[in-house]
Protein backbone atom coordinates (compact mmCIF):
# COMPACT_ATOMS: atom_id res chain seq x y z
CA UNK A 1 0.00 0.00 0.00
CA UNK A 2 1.30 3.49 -1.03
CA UNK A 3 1.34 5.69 2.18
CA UNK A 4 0.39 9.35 1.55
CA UNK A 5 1.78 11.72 4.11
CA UNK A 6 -0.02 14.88 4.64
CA UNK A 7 1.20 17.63 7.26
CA UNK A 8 -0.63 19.48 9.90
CA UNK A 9 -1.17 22.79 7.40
CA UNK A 10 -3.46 20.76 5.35
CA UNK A 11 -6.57 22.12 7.30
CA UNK A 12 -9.01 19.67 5.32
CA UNK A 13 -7.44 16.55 6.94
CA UNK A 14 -8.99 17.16 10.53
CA UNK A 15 -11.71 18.93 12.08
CA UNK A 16 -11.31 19.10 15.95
CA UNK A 17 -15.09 19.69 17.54
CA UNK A 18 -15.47 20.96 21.02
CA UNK A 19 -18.37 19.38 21.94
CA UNK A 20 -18.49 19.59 26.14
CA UNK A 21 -16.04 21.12 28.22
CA UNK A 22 -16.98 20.12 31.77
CA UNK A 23 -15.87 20.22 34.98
CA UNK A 24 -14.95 16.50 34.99
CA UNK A 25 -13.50 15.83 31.31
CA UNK A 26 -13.77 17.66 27.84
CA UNK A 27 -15.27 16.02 24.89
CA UNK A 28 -14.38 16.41 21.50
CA UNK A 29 -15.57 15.29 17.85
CA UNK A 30 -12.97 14.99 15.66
CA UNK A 31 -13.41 14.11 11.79
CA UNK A 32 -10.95 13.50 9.79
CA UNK A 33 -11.53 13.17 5.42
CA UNK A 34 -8.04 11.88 4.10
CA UNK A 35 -7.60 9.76 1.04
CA UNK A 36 -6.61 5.67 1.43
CA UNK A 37 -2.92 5.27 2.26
CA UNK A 38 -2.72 8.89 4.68
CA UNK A 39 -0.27 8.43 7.26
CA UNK A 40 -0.18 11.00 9.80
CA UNK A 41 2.55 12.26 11.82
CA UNK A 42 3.61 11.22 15.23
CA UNK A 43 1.76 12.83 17.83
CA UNK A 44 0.50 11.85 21.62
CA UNK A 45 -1.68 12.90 24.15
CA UNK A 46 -0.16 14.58 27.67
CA UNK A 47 -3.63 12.92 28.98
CA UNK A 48 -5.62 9.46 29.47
CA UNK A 49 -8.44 9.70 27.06
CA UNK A 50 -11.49 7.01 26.10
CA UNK A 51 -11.82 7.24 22.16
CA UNK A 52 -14.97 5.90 20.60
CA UNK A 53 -14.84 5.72 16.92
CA UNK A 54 -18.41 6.72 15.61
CA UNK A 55 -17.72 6.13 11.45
CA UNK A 56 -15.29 4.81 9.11
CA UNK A 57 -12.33 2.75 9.98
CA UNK A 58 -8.60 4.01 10.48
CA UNK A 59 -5.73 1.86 12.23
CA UNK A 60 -3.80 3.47 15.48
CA UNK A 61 -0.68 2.88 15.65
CA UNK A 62 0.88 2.84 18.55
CA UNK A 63 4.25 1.29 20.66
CA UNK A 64 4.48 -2.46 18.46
CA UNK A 65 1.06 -2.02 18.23
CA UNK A 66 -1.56 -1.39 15.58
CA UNK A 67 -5.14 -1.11 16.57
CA UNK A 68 -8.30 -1.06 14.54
CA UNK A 69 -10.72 1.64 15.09
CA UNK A 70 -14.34 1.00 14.11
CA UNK A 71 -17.45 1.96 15.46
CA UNK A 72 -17.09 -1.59 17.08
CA UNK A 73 -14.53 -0.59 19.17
CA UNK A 74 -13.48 1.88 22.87
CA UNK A 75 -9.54 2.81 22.04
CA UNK A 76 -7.93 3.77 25.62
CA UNK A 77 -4.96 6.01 25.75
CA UNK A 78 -2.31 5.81 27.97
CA UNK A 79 -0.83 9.35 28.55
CA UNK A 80 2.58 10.19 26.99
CA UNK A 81 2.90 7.27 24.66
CA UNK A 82 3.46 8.38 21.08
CA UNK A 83 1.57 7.07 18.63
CA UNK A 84 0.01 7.88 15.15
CA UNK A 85 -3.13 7.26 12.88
CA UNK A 86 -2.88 5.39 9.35
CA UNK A 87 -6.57 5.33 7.07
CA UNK A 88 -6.19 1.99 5.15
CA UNK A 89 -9.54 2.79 3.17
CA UNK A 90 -11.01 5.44 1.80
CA UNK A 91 -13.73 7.76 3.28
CA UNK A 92 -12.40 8.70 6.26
CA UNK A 93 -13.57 8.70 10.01
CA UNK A 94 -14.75 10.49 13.27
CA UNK A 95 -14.79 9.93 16.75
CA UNK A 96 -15.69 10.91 20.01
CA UNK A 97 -12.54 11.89 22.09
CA UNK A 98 -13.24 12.05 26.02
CA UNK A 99 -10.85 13.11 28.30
CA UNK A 100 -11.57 13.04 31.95
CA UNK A 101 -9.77 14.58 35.21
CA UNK A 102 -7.13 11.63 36.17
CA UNK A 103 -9.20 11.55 39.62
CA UNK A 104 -12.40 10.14 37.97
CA UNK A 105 -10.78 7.53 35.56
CA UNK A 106 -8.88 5.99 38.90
CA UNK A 107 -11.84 6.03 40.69
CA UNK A 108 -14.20 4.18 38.48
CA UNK A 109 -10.98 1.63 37.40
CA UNK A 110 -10.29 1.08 40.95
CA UNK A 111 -11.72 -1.81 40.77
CA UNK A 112 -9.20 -3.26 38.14
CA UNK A 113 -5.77 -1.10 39.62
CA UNK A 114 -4.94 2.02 41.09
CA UNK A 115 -2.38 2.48 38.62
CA UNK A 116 -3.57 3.10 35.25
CA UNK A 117 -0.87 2.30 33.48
CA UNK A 118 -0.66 -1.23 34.81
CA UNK A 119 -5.13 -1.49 34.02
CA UNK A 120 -6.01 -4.67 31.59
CA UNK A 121 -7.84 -2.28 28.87
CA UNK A 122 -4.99 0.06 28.45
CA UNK A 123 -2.23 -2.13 28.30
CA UNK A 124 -4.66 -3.74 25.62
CA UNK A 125 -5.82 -0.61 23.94
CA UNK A 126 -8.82 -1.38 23.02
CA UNK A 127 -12.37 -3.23 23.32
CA UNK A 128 -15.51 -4.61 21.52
CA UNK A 129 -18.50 -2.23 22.09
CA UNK A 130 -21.85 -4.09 23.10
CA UNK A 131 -25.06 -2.40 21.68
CA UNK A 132 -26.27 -1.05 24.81
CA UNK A 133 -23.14 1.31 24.70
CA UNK A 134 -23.15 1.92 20.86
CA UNK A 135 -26.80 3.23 21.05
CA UNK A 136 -25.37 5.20 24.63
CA UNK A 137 -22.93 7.01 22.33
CA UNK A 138 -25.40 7.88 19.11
CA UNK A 139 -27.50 9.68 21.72
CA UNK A 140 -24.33 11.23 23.07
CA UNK A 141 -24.09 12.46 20.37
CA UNK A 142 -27.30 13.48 18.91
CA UNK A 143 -28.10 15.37 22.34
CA UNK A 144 -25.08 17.39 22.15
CA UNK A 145 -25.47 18.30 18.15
CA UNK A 146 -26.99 21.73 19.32
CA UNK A 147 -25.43 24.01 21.87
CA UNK A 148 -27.60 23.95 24.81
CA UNK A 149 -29.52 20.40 24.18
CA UNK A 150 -27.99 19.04 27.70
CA UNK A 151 -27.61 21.18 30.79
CA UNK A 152 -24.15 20.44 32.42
CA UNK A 153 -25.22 18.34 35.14
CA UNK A 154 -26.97 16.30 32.87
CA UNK A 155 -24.32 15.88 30.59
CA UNK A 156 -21.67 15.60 33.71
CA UNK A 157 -23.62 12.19 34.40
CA UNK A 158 -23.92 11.00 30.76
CA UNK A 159 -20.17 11.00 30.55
CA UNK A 160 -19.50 8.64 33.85
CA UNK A 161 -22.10 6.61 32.54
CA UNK A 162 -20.12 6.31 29.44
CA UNK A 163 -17.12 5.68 31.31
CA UNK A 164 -18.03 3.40 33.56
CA UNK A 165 -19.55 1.20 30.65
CA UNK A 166 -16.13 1.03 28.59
CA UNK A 167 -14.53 0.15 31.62
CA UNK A 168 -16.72 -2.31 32.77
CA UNK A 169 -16.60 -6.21 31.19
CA UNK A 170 -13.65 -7.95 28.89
CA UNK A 171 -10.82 -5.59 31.16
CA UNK A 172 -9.21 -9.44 32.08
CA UNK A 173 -9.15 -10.92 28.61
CA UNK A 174 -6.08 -11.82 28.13
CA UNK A 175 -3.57 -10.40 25.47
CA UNK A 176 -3.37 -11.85 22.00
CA UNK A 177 -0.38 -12.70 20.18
CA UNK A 178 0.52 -10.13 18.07
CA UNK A 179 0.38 -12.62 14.72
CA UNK A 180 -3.43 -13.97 15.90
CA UNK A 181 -4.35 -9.92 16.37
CA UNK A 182 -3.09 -8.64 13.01
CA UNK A 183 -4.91 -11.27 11.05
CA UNK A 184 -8.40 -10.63 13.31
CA UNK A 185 -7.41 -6.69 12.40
CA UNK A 186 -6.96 -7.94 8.40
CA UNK A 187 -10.42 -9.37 8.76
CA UNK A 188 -12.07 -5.90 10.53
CA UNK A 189 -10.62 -3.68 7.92
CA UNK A 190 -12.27 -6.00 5.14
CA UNK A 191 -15.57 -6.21 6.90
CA UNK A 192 -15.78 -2.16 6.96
CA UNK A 193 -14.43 -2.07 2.93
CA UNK A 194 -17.30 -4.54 2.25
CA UNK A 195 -20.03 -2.80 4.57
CA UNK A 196 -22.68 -3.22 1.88
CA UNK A 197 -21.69 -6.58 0.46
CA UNK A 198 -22.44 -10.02 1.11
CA UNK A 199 -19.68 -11.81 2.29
CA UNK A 200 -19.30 -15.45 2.38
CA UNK A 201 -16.53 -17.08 5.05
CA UNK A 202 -14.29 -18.61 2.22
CA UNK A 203 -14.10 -15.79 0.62
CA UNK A 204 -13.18 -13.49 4.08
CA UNK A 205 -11.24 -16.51 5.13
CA UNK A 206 -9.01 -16.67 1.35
CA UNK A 207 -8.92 -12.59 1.21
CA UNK A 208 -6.95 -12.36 4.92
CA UNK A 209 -4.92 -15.23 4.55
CA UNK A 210 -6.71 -18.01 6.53
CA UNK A 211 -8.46 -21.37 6.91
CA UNK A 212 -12.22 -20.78 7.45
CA UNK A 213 -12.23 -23.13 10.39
CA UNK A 214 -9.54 -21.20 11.81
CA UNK A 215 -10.20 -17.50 11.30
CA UNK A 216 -13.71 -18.37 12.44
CA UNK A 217 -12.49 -19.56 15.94
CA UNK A 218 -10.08 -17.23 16.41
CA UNK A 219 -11.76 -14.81 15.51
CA UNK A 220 -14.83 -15.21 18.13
CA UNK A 221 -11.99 -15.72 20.74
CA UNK A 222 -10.47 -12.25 20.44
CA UNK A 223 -13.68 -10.55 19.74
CA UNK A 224 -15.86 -12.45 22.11
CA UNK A 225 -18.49 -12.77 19.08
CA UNK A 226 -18.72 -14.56 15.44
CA UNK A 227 -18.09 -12.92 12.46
CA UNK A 228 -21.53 -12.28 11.15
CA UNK A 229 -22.47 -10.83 14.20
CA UNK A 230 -19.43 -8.25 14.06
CA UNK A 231 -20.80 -6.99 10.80
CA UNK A 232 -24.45 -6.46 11.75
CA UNK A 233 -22.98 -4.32 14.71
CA UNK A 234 -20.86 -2.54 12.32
CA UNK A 235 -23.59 -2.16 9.54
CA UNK A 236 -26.48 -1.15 12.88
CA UNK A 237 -23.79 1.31 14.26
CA UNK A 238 -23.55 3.19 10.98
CA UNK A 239 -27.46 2.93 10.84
CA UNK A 240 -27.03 4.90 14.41
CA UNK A 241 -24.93 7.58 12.94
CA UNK A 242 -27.17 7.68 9.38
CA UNK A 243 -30.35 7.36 10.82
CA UNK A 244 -30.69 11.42 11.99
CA UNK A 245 -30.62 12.26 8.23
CA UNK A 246 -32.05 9.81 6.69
CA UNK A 247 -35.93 9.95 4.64
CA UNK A 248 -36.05 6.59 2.84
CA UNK A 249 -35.41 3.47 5.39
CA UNK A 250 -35.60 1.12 2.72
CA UNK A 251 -33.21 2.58 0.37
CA UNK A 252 -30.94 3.08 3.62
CA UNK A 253 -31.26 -0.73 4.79
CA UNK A 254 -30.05 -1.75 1.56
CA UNK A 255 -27.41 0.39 1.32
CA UNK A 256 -25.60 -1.47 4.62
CA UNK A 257 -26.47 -4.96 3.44
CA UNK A 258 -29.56 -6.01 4.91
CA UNK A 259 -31.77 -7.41 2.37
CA UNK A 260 -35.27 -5.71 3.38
CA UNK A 261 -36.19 -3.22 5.43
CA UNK A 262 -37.91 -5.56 7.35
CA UNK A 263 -35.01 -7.07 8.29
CA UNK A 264 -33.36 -4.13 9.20
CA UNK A 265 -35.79 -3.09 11.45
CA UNK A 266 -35.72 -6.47 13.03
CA UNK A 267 -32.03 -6.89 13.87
CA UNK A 268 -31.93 -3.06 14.76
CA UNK A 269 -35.07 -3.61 17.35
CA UNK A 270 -33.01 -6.83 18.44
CA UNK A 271 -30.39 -4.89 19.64
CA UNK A 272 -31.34 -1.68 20.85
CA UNK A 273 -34.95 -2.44 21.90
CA UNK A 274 -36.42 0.13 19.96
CA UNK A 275 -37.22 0.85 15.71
CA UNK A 276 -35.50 2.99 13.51
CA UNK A 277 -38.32 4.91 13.04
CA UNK A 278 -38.24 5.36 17.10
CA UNK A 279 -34.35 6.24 16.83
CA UNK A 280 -34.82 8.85 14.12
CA UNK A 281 -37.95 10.28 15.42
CA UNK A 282 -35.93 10.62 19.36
CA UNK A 283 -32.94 12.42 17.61
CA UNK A 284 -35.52 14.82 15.57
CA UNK A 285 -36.59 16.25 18.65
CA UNK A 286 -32.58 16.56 20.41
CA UNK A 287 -34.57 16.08 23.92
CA UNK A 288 -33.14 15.71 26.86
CA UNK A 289 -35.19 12.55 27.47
CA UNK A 290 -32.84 10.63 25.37
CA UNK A 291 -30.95 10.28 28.26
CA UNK A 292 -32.87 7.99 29.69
């Protein structure tokens, strides 16, 4: 893959967001639009922060590692390791970027260390989202799309809520070998290029380098689920972050793969206990009771 290297004058690249600055953590949305193959320079943050990837896919790169973000995923960052982002495909991405006061993030990982450094999720980096904090983080984010939707306190609680869930669950899985999570990352990075696609497992399986019976195992061992049920959360979270704007459910079911709008509606309800039609109509309004 050709890398293409673009420097911090190139204003179009990234769009930083303040979205809440609180008296317990700031929040950002960042959204970056680079081509396939950008490589960005080294940077890192002074600061533990919780990243949660919203749309598109990049890979962070950081110490040996390199880390898919999806909207599948919570990235954790260690403060003062460097690190840098790479966009294998095309389209870009955005995130949510939270960064809390030091004294909150020990207190709700307490239960895990009192050193941060030394707590299972950031020495791993990252974890699988479930639904219930996927749909937490579209209404995050649909609540705070207008200045004033969420009084302070309000929003004060909505971020330990969100904290406390990415910290809570899969912090004692233990560490992959590096070979076992590149090939899992080959197989991420193809599920997001073929969003809209069906895939079959030989074809997954011959495109990343793998037996079927293999990747298939391995692959529910790191993530904690099978592969088709990776991609419906991938294809439902991008339904959360498309469903604000969108008029014509049908055309946007298709679009992500599902075959009917039926069964988009079904697997969506399945997950988040509630319609698209529900969704879309609750982020119309940007009310508070969202929160809920």
């Amino acid at each position: 893959m050709t890398s293409v290297r673009l420097t911090a004058e190139d204003s179009w690249v990234q769009q930083r967001i303040p979205v809440l600055d609180l008296s317990i953590a700031q929040v950002e949305d960042v959204r970056s639009q680079v081509p396939a193959g950008w490589v960005g320079a080294e940077g890192f943050s002074p600061e533990f922060q919780l990243v949660l990837p919203y749309r598109g896919h990049f890979v962070w790169e950081v110490g040996r590692d390199e880390v898919v973000g999806d909207p599948n995923q919570a990235l954790f960052v260690t403060a003062g390791e460097a690190f840098r982002m790479r966009q294998p495909l095309a389209g870009g991405y955005a995130e949510l970027i939270v960064t809390p006061v030091e004294a909150l993030l020990e207190e709700l990982a307490r239960g895990e260390t009192r050193d941060l450094l030394l707590h299972p999720l950031f020495r791993r980096r990252s974890r699988r989202l479930d639904p219930h904090l996927q749909l937490l983080r579209a209404r995050f984010l649909s609540c705070t799309a207008v200045d004033g939707a969420v009084e302070p306190l309000a929003a004060e609680e909505l971020v330990v809520r969100l904290l406390r869930a990415a910290l809570d669950g899969q912090s004692r899985a233990r560490l992959p070998a590096r070979s076992s999570q590149r090939l899992v990352d080959r197989t991420k990075t193809l599920l997001s290029a073929e969003l809209g696609r069906s895939l079959t497992l030989s074809e997954i399986a011959r495109t990343v380098g793998a037996s079927p019976g293999y990747l298939t195992q391995l692959f529910h061992d790191l993530e904690g689920v099978p592969l088709h049920r990776y991609l419906t959360q991938l294809r439902l979270s991008r339904a959360l972050s498309e469903l604000p704007h969108a008029d014509d459910l049908t055309e946007l079911a298709l679009e992500l793969g599902f075959s009917s709008h039926s069964h988009f509606s079904a697997r969506f309800r399945q997950a988040f206990e509630l319609t698209p039609s529900e969704f879309r109509r609750g982020c119309r309004l940007r009310a508070p009771p969202l929160l809920a």
